[in-house]
C-alpha atoms as a PDB file:
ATOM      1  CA  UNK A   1     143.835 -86.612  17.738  1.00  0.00           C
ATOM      2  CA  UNK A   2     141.133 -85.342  15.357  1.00  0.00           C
ATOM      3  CA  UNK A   3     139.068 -84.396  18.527  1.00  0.00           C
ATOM      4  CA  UNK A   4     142.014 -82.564  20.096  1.00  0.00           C
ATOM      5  CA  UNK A   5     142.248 -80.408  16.501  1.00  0.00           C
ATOM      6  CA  UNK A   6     138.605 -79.320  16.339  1.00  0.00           C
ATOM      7  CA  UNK A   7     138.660 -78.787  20.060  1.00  0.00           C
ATOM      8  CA  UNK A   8     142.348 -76.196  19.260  1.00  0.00           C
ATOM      9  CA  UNK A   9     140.738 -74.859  16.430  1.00  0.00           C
ATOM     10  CA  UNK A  10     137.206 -73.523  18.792  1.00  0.00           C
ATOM     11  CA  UNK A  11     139.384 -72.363  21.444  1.00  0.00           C
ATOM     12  CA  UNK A  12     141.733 -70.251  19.003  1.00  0.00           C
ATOM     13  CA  UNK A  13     138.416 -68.845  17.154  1.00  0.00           C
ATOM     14  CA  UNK A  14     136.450 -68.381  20.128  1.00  0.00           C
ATOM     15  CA  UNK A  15     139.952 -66.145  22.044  1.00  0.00           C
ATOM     16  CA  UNK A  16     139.903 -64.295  18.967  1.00  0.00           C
ATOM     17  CA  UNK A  17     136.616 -63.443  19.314  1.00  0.00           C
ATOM     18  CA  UNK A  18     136.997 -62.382  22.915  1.00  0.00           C
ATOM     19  CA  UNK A  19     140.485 -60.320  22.646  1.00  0.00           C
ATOM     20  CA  UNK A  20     138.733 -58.249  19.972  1.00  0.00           C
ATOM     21  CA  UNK A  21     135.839 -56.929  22.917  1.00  0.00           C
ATOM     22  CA  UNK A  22     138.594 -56.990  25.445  1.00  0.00           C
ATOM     23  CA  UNK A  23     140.705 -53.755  26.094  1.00  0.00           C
ATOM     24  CA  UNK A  24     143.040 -55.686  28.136  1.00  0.00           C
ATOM     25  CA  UNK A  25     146.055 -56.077  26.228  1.00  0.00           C
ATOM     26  CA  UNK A  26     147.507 -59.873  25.345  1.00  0.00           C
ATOM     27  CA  UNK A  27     150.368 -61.198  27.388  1.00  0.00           C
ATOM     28  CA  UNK A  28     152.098 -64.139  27.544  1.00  0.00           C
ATOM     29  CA  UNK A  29     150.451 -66.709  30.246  1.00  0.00           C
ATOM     30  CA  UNK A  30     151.918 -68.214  33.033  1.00  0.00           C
ATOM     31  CA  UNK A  31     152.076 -71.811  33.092  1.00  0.00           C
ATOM     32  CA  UNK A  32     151.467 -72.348  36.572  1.00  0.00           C
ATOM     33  CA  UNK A  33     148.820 -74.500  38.131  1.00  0.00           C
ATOM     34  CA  UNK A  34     147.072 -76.403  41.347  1.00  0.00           C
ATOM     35  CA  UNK A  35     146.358 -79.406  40.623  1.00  0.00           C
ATOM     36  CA  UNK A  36     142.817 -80.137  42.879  1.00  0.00           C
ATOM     37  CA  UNK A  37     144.056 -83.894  44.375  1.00  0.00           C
ATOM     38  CA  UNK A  38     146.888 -82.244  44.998  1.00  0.00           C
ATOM     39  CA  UNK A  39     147.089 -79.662  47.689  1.00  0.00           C
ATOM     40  CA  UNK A  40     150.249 -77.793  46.389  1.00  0.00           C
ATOM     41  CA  UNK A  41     151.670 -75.859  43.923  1.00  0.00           C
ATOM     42  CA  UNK A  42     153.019 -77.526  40.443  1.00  0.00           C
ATOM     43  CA  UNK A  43     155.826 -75.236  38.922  1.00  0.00           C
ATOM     44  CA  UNK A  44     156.219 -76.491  35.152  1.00  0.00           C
ATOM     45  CA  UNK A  45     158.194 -73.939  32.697  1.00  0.00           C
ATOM     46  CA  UNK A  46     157.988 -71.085  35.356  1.00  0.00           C
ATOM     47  CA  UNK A  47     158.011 -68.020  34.256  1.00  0.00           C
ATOM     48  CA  UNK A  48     161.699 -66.304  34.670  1.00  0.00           C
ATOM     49  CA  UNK A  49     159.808 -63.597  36.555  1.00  0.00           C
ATOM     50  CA  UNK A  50     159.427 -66.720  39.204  1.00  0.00           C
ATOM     51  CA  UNK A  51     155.515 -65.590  39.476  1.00  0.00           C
ATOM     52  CA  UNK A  52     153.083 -68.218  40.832  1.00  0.00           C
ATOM     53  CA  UNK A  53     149.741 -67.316  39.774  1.00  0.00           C
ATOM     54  CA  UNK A  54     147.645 -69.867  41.233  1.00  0.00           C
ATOM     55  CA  UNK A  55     147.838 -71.849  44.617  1.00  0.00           C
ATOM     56  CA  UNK A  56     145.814 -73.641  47.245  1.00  0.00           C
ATOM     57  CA  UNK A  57     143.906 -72.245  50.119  1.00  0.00           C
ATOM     58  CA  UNK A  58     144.608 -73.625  53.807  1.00  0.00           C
ATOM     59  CA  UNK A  59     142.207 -76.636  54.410  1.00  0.00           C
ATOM     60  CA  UNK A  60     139.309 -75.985  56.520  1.00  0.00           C
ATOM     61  CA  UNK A  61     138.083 -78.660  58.808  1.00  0.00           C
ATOM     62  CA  UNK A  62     134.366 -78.239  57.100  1.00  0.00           C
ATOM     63  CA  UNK A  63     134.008 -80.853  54.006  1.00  0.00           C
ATOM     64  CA  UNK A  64     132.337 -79.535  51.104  1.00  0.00           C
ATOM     65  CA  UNK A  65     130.426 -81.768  48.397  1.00  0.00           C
ATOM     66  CA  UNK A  66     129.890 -81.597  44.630  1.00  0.00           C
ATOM     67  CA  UNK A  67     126.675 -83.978  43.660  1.00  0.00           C
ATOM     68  CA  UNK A  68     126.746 -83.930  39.581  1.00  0.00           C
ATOM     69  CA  UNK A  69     125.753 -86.566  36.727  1.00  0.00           C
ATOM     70  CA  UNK A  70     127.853 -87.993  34.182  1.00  0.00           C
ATOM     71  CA  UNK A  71     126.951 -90.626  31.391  1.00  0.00           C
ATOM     72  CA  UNK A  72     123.745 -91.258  33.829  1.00  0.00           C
ATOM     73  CA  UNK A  73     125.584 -91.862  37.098  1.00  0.00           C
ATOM     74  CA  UNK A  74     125.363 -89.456  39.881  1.00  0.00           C
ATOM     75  CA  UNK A  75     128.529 -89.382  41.591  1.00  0.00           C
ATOM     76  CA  UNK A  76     129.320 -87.146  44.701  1.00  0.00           C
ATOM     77  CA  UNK A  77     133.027 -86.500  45.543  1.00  0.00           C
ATOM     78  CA  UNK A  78     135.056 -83.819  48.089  1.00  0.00           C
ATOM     79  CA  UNK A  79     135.874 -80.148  46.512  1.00  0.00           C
ATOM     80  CA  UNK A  80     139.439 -78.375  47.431  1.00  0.00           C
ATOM     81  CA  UNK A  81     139.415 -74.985  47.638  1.00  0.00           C
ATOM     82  CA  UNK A  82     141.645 -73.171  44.856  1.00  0.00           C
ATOM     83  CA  UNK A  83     142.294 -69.854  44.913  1.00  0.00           C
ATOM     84  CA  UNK A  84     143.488 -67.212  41.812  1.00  0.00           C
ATOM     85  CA  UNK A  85     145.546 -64.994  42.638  1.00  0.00           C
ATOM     86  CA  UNK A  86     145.715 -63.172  39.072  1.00  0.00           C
ATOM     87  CA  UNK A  87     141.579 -62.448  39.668  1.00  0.00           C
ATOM     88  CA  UNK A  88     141.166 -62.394  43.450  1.00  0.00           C
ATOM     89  CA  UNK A  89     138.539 -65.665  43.529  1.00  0.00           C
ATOM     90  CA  UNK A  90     138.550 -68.525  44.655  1.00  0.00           C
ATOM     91  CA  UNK A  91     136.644 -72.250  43.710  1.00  0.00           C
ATOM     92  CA  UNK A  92     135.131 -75.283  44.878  1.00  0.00           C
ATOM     93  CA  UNK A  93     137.131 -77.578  42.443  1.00  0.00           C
ATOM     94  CA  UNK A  94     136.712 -81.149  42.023  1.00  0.00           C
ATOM     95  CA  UNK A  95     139.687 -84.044  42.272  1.00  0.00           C
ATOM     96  CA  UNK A  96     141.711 -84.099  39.022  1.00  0.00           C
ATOM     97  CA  UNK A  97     140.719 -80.894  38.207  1.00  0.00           C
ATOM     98  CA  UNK A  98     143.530 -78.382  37.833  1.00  0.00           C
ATOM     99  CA  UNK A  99     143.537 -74.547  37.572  1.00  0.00           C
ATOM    100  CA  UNK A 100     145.854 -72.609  35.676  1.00  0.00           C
ATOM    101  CA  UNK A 101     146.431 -68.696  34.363  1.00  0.00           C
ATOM    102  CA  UNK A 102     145.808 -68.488  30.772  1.00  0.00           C
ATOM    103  CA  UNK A 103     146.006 -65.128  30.181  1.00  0.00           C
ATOM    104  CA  UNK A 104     145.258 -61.504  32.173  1.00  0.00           C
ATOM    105  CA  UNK A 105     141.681 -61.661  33.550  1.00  0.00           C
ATOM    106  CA  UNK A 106     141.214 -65.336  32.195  1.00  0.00           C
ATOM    107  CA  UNK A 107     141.980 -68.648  33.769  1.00  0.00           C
ATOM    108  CA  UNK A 108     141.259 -72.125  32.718  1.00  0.00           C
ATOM    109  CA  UNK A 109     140.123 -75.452  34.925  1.00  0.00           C
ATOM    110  CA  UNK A 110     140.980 -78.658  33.159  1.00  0.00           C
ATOM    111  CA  UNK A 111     140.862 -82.177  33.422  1.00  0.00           C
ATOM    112  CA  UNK A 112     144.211 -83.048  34.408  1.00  0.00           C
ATOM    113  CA  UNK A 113     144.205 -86.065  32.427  1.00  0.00           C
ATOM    114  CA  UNK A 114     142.318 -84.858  29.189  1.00  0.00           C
ATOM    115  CA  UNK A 115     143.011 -81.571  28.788  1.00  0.00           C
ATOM    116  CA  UNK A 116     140.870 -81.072  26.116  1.00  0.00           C
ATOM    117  CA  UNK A 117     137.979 -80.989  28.846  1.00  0.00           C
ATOM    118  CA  UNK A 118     137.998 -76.715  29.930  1.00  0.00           C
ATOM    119  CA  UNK A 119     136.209 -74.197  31.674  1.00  0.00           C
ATOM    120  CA  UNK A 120     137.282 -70.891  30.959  1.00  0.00           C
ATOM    121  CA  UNK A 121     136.572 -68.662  33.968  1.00  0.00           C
ATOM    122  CA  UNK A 122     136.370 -64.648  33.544  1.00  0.00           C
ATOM    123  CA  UNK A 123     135.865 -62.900  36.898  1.00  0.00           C
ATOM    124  CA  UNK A 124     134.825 -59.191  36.910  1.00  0.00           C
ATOM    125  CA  UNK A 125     133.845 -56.927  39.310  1.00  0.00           C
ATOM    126  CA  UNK A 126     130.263 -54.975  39.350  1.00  0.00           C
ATOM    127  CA  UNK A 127     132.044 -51.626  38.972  1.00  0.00           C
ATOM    128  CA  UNK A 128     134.017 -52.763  35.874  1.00  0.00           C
ATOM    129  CA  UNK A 129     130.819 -53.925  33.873  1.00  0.00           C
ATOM    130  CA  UNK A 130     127.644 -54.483  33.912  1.00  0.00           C
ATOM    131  CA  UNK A 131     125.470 -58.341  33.991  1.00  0.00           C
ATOM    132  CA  UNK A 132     123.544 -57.198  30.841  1.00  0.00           C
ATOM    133  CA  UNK A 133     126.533 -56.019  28.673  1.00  0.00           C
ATOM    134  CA  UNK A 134     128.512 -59.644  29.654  1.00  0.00           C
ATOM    135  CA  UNK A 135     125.365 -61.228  28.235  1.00  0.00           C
ATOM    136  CA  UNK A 136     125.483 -59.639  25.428  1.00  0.00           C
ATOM    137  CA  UNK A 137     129.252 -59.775  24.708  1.00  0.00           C
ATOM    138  CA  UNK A 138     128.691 -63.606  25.607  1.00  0.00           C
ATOM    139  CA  UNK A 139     125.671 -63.835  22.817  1.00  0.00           C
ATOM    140  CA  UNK A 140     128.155 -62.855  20.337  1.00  0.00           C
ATOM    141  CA  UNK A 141     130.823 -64.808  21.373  1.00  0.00           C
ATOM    142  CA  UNK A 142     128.707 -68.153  20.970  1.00  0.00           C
ATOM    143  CA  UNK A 143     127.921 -66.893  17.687  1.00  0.00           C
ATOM    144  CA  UNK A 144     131.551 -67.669  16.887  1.00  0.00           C
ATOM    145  CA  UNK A 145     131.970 -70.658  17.587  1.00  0.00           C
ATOM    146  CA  UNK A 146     129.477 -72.111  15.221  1.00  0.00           C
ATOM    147  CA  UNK A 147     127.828 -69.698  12.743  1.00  0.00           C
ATOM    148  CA  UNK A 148     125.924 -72.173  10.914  1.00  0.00           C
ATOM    149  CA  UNK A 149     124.693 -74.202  14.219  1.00  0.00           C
ATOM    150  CA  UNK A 150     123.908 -71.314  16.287  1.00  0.00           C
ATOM    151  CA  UNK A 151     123.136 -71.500  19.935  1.00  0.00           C
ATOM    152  CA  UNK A 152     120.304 -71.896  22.104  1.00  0.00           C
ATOM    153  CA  UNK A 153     119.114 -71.234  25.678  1.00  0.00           C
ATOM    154  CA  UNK A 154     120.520 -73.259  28.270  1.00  0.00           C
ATOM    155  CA  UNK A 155     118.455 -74.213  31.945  1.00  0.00           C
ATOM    156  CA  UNK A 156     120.716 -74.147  34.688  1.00  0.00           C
ATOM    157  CA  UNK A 157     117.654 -73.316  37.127  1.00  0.00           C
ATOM    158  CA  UNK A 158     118.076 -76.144  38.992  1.00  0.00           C
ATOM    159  CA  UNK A 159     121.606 -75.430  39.631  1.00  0.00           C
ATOM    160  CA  UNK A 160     120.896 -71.431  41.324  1.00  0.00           C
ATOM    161  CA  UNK A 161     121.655 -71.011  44.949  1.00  0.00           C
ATOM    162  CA  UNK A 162     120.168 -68.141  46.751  1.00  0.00           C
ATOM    163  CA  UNK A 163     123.116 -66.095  46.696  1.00  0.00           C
ATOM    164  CA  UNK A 164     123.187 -65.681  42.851  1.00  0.00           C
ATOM    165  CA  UNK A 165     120.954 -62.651  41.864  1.00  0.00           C
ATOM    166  CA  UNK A 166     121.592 -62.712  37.566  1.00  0.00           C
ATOM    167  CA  UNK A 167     121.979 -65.882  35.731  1.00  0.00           C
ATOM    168  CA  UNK A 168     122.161 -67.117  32.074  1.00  0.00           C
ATOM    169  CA  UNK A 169     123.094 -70.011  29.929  1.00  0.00           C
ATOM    170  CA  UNK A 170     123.681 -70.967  26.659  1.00  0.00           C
ATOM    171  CA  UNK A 171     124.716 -74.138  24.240  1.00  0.00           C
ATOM    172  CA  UNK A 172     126.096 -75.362  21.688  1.00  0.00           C
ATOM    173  CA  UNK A 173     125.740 -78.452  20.182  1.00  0.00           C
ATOM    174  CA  UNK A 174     128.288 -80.131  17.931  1.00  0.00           C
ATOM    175  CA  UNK A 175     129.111 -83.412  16.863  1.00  0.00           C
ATOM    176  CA  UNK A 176     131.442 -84.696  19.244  1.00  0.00           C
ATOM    177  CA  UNK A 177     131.435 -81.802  21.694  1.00  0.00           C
ATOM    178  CA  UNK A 178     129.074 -79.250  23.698  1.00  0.00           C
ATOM    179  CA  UNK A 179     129.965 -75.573  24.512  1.00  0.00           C
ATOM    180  CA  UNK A 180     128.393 -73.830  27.131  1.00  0.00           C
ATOM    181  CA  UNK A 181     128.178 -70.557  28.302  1.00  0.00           C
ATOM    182  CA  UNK A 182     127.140 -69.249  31.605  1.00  0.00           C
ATOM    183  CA  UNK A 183     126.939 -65.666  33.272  1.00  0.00           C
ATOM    184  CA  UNK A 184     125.898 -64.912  36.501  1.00  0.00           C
ATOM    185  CA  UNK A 185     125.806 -62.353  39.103  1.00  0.00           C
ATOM    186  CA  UNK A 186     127.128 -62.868  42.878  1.00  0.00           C
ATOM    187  CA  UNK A 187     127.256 -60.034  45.364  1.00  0.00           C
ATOM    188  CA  UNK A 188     129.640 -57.348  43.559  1.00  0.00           C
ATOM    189  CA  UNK A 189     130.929 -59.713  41.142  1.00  0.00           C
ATOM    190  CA  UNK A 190     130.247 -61.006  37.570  1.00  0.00           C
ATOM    191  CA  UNK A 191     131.194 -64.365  36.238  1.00  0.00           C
ATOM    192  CA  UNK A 192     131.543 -66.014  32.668  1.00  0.00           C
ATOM    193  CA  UNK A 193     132.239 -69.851  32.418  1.00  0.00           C
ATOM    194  CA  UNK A 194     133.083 -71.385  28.810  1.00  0.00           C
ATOM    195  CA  UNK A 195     132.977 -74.719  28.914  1.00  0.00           C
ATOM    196  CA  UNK A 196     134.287 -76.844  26.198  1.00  0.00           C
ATOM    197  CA  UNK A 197     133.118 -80.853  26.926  1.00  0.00           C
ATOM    198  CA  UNK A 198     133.406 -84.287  25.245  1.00  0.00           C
ATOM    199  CA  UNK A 199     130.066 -85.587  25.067  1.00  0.00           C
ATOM    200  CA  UNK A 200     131.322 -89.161  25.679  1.00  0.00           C
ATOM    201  CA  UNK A 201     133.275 -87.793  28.752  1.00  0.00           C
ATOM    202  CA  UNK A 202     129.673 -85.845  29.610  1.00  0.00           C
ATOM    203  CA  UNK A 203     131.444 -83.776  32.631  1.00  0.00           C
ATOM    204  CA  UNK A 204     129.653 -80.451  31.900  1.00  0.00           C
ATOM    205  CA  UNK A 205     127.206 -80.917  34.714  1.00  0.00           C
ATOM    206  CA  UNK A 206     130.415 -80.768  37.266  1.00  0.00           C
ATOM    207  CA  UNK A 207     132.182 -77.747  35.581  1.00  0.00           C
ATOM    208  CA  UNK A 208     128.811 -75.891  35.924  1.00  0.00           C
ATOM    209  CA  UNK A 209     128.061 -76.965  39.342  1.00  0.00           C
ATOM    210  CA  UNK A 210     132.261 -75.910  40.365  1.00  0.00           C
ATOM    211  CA  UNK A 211     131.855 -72.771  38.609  1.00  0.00           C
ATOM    212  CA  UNK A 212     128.841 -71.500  40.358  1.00  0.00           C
ATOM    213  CA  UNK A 213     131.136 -71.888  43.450  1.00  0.00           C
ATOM    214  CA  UNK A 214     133.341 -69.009  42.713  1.00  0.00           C
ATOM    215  CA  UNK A 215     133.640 -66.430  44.844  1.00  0.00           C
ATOM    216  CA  UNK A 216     135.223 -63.358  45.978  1.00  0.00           C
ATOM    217  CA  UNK A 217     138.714 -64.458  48.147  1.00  0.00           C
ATOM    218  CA  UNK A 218     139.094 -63.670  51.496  1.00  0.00           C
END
């Protein structure tokens, strides 16, 4: 419970942060979602506009792969492909991973059973800013989160397909809990992931490697 708290408590300070550099205005979210494992859509509380914001692609015949480390085990398991309709992308998500609309121009994956697990995902195009000004914006963000702490640079080398042509990281370290940050740059399109993990659950190595999957939808 006290874990769930602290967790509520950086979310709410680090969306503060980020609707004060935002111009978009704040809206109430849908609470729509794909579940990953699931393959169709899961209305809960709909909207009474009826609006479903997320839902699956069509199954392709080609199998695609995650390989990612947790607690020291490497572990390799079949993606789904999701698709957002509120930002026109679409990702290579893992089982028991579900993707919902959080607000305009943000979504959130989760772990379905431990929601407390996230990866915020802002998608931008190249026209509406730029890869330097989302660093910085992103810089000042993880100063929110912990003041005192700070953050630090984050590798992700490893991690970089060809098809990325920007790419940061950053962390922060807490007690119980790491926050990441990651930006990158693919084709005409900017990315920022926020990832809020349990260290005991130690799944940040598969958000990273699900995120770096977005795309622009077909």
């Amino acid at each position: 419970m006290r874990k769930h708290i602290y967790t509520s408590i950086i979310l709410a300070l680090f969306l503060t942060a980020c609707n004060t550099s935002d111009d978009q205005p704040n809206t109430e979210h849908t609470k729509d979602h794909v579940t990953a494992d699931s393959g169709s859509n899961e209305n809960q509380d709909l909207p009474e506009n009826g609006n479903v914001t997320e839902e699956p692609v069509e199954p392709s015949d080609n199998k695609t792969t995650i390989t990612y480390t947790t607690n020291g085990e490497e572990r390799t398991e079949e993606t789904t492909t999701v698709k957002s309709n509120s930002q026109g992308y679409s990702i290579q998500s893992l089982p028991n991973f579900t993707l919902t609309a959080e607000e305009p121009g943000k979504d959130m994956l989760y772990l379905t059973a431990d929601d407390s697990i996230t990866m915020r995902i802002e998608y931008k195009s190249t026209n509406d800013s730029t890869f330097d000004d989302l660093v910085k914006n992103t810089e000042e963000l993880m100063n929110t989160i912990s003041p005192h702490v700070g953050y630090e640079q984050f590798d992700i080398k490893e991690f970089i397909q060809d098809d990325i042509a920007n790419y940061t990281a950053y962390k922060v370290d807490l007690a119980d809990q790491v926050v990441i940050a990651v930006v990158f740059e693919k084709e005409d399109s900017l990315v920022r992931l926020t990832i809020f993990d349990e260290k005991l659950m130690d799944l940040s190595d598969a958000m990273i490697k699900m995120g770096l999957t977005i795309k622009k939808a077909n």
